[in-house]
N, C-alpha and C. Protein backbone atom coordinates (compact mmCIF):
# COMPACT_ATOMS: atom_id res chain seq x y z
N UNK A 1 -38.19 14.00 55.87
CA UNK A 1 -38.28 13.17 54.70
C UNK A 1 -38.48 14.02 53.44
N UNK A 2 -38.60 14.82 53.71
CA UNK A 2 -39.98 15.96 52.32
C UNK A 2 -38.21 16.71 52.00
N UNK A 3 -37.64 16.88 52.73
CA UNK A 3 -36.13 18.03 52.76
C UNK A 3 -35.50 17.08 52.17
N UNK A 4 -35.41 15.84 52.60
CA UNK A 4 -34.66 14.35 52.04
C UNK A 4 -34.84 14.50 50.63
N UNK A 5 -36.17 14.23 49.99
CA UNK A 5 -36.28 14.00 48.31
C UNK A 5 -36.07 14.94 47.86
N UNK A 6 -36.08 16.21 48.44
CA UNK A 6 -36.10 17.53 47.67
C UNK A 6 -34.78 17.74 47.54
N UNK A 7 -34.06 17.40 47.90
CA UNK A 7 -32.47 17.39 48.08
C UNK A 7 -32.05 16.14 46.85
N UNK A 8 -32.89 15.12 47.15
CA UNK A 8 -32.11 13.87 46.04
C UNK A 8 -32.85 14.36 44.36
N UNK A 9 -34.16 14.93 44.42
CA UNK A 9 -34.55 15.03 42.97
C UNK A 9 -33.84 16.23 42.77
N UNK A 10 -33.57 17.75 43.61
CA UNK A 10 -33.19 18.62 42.72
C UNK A 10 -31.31 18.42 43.04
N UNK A 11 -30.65 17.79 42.99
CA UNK A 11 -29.18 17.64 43.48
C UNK A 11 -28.89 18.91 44.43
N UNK A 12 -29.63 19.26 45.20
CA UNK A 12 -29.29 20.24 46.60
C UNK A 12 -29.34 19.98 47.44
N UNK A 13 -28.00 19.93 47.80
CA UNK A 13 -27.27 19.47 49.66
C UNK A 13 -28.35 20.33 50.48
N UNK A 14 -28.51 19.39 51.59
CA UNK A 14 -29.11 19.90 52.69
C UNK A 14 -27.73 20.26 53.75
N UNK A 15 -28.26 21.75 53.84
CA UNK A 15 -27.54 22.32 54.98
C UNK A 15 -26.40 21.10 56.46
N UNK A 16 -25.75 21.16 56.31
CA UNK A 16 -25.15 20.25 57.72
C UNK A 16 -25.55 21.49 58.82
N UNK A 17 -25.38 22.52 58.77
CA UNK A 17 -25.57 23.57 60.74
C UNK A 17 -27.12 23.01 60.94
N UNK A 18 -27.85 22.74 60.34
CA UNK A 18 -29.41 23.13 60.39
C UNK A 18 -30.54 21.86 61.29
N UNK A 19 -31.03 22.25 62.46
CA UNK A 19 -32.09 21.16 62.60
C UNK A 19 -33.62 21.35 62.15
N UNK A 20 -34.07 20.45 61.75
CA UNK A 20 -35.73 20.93 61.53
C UNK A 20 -36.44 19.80 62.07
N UNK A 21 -37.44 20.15 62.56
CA UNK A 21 -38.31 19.38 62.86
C UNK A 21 -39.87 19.67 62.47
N UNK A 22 -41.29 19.04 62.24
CA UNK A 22 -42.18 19.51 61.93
C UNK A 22 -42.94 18.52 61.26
N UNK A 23 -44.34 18.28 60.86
CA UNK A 23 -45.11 17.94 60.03
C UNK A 23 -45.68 18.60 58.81
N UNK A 24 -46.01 18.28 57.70
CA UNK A 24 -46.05 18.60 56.91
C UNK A 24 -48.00 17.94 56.28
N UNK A 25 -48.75 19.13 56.08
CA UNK A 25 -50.08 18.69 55.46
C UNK A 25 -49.89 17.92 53.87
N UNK A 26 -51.18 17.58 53.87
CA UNK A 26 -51.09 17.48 51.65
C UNK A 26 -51.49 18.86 51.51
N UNK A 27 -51.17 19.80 51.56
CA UNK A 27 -51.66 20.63 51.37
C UNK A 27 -50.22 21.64 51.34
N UNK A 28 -49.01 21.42 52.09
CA UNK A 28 -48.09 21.67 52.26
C UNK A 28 -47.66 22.96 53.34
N UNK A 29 -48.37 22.71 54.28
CA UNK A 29 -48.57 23.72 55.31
C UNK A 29 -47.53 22.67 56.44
N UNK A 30 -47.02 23.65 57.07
CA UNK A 30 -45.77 23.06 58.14
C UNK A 30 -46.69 22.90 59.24
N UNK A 31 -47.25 21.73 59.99
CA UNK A 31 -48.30 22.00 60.89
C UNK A 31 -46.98 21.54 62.72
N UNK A 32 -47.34 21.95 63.67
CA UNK A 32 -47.02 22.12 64.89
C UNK A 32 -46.62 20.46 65.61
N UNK A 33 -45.55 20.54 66.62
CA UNK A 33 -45.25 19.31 66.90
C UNK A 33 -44.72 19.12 68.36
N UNK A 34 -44.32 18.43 68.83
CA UNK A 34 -44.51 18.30 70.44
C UNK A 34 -42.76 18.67 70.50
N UNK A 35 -42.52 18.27 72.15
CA UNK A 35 -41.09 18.41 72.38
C UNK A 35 -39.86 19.54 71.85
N UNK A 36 -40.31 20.54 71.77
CA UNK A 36 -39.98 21.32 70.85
C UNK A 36 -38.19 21.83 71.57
N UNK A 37 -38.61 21.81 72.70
CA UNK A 37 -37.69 22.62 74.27
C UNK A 37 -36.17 21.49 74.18
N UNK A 38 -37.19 20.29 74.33
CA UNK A 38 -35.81 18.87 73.91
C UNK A 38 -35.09 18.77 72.63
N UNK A 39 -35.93 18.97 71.46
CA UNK A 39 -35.25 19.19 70.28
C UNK A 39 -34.35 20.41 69.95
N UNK A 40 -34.74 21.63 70.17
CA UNK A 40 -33.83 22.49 70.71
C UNK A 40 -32.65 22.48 71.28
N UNK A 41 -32.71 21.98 72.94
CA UNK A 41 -31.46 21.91 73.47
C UNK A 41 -30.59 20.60 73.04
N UNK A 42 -31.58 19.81 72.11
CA UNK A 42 -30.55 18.86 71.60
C UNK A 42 -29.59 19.17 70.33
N UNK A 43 -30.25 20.24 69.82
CA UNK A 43 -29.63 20.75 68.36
C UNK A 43 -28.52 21.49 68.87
N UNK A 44 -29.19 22.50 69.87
CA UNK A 44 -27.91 23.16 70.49
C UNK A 44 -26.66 22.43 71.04
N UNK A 45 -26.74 21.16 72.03
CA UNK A 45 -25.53 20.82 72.43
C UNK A 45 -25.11 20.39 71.26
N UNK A 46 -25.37 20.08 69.97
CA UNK A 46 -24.72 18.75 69.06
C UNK A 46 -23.94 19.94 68.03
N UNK A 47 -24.31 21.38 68.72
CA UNK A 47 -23.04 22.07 67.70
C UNK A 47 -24.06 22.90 66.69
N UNK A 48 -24.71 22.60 66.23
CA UNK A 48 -26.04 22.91 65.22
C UNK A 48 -25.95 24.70 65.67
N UNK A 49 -25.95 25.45 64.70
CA UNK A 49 -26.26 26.56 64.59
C UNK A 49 -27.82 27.43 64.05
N UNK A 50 -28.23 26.66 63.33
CA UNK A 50 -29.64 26.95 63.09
C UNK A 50 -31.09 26.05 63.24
N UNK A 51 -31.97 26.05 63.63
CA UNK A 51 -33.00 25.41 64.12
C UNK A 51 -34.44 25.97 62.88
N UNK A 52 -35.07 25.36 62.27
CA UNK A 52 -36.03 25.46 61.18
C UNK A 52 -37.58 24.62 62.43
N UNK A 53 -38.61 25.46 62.60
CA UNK A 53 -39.06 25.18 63.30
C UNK A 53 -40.73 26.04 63.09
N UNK A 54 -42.04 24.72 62.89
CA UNK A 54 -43.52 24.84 62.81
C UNK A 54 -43.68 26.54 63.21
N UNK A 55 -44.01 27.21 62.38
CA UNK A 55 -44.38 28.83 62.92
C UNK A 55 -45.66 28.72 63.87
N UNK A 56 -46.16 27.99 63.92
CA UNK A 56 -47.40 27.67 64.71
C UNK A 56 -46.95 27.05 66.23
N UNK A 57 -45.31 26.73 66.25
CA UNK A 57 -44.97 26.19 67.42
C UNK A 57 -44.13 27.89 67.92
N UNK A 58 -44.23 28.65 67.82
CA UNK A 58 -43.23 30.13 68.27
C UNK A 58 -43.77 30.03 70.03
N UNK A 59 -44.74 29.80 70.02
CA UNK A 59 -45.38 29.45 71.17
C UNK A 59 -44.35 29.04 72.29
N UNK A 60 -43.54 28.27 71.74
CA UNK A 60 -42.46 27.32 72.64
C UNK A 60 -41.48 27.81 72.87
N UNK A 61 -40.99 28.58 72.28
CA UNK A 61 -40.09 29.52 72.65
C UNK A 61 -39.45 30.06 73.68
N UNK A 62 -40.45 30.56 74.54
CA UNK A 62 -40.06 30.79 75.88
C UNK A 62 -39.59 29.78 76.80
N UNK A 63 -39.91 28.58 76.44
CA UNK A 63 -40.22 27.28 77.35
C UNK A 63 -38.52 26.74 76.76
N UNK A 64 -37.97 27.56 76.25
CA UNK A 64 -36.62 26.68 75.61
C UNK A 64 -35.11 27.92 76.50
N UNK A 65 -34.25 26.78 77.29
CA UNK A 65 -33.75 27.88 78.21
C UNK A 65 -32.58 28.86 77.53
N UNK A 66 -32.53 29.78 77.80
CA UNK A 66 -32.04 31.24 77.03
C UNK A 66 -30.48 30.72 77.03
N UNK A 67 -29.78 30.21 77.17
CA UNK A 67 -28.32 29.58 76.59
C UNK A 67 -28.39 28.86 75.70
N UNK A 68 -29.48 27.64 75.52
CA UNK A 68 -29.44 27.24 73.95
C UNK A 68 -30.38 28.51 72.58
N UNK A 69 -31.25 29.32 73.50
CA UNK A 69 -31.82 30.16 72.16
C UNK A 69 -30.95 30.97 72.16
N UNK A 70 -29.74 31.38 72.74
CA UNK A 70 -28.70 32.36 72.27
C UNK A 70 -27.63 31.84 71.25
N UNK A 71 -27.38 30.22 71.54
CA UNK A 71 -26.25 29.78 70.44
C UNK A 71 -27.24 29.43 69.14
N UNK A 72 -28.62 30.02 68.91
CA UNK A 72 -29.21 29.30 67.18
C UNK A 72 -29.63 30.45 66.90
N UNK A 73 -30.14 30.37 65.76
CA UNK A 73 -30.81 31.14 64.85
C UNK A 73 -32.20 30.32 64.34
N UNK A 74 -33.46 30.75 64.45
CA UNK A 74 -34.62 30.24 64.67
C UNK A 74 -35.31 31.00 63.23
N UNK A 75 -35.56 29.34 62.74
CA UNK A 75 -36.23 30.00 61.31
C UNK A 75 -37.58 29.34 61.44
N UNK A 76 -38.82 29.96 61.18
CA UNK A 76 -40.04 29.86 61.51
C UNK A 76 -40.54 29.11 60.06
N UNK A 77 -41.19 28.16 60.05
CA UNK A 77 -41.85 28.03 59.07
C UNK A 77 -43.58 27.64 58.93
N UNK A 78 -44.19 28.23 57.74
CA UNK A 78 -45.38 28.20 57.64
C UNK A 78 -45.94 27.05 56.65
N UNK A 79 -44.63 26.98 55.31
CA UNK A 79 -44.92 26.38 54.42
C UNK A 79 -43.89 25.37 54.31
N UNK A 80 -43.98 24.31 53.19
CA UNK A 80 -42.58 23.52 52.66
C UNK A 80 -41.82 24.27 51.94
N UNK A 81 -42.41 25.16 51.09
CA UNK A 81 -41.37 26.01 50.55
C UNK A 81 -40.58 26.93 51.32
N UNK A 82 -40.95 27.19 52.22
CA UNK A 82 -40.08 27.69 53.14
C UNK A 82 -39.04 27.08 53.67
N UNK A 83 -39.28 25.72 54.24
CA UNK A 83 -37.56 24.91 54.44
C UNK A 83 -37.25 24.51 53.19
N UNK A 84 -37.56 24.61 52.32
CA UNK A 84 -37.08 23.89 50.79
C UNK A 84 -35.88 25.24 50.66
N UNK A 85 -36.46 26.34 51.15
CA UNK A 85 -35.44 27.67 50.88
C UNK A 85 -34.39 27.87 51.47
N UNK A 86 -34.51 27.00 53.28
CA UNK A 86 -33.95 27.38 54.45
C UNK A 86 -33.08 26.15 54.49
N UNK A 87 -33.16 25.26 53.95
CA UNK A 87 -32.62 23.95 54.45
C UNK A 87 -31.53 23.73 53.29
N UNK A 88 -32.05 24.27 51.81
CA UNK A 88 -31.27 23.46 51.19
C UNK A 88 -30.57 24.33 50.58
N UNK A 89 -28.64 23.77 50.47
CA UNK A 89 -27.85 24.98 49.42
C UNK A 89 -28.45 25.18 47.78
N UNK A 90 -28.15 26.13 47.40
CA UNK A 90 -28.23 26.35 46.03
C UNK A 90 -27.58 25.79 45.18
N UNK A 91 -27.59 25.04 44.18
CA UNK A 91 -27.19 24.09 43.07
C UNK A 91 -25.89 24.67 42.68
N UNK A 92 -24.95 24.08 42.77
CA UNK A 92 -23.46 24.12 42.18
C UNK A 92 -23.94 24.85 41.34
N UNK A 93 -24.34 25.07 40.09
CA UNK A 93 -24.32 26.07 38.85
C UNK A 93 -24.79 27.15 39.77
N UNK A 94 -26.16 27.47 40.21
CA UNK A 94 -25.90 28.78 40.76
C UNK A 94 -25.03 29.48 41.87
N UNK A 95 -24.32 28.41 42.88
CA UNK A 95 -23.45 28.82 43.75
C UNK A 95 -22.21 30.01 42.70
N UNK A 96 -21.52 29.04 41.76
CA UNK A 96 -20.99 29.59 40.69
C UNK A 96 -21.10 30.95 39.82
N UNK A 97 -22.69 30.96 39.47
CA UNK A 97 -23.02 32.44 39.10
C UNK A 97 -22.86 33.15 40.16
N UNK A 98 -23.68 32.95 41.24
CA UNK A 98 -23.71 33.87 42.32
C UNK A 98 -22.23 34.25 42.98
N UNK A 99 -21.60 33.33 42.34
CA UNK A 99 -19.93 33.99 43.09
C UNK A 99 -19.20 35.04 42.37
N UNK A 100 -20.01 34.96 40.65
CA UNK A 100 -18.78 35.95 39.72
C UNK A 100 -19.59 37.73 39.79
């Protein structure tokens, strides 16, 4: 939801490869979440190339079977600003600078 508004107030597309899952404090700390192994191999079969995932859950890792952690790329997070970085493209005007 938090990737949702941050995407509609600043006009930045959220990634399509990307799954995330996680809770979020008031405080804005990414806090840890269950099922981690199912969400995984579900991101993996559905094509999904990158997985955004509670740094406090790395724990789970092992428990996720080594054919779906070979097709992702596993981005750890601690904070919201961290998937705010990982999740969402950069604003048409800077895509633009950043291309010339």
């Amino acid at each position: 939801m938090f990737t949702a508004l941050t995407s509609l107030f600043t006009g930045r597309t959220v990634r399509n490869d990307t799954a995330m899952t996680g809770e979020i404090s008031l405080r804005g700390l990414v806090l840890p979440v269950g099922g981690i192994k199912e969400k995984v191999v579900a991101a993996a079969a559905a094509g999904l190339t990158r997985v955004m995932l509670p740094a406090r859950n790395r724990r789970d890792y092992e428990d996720i079977p080594e054919d779906a952690r070979n097709k992702l790329e596993f981005i750890w997070l601690e904070k919201v600003d961290d998937a705010v970085a990982g999740a969402l493209e950069a604003k048409p005007a800077e895509a633009a600078t950043a291309a010339e």
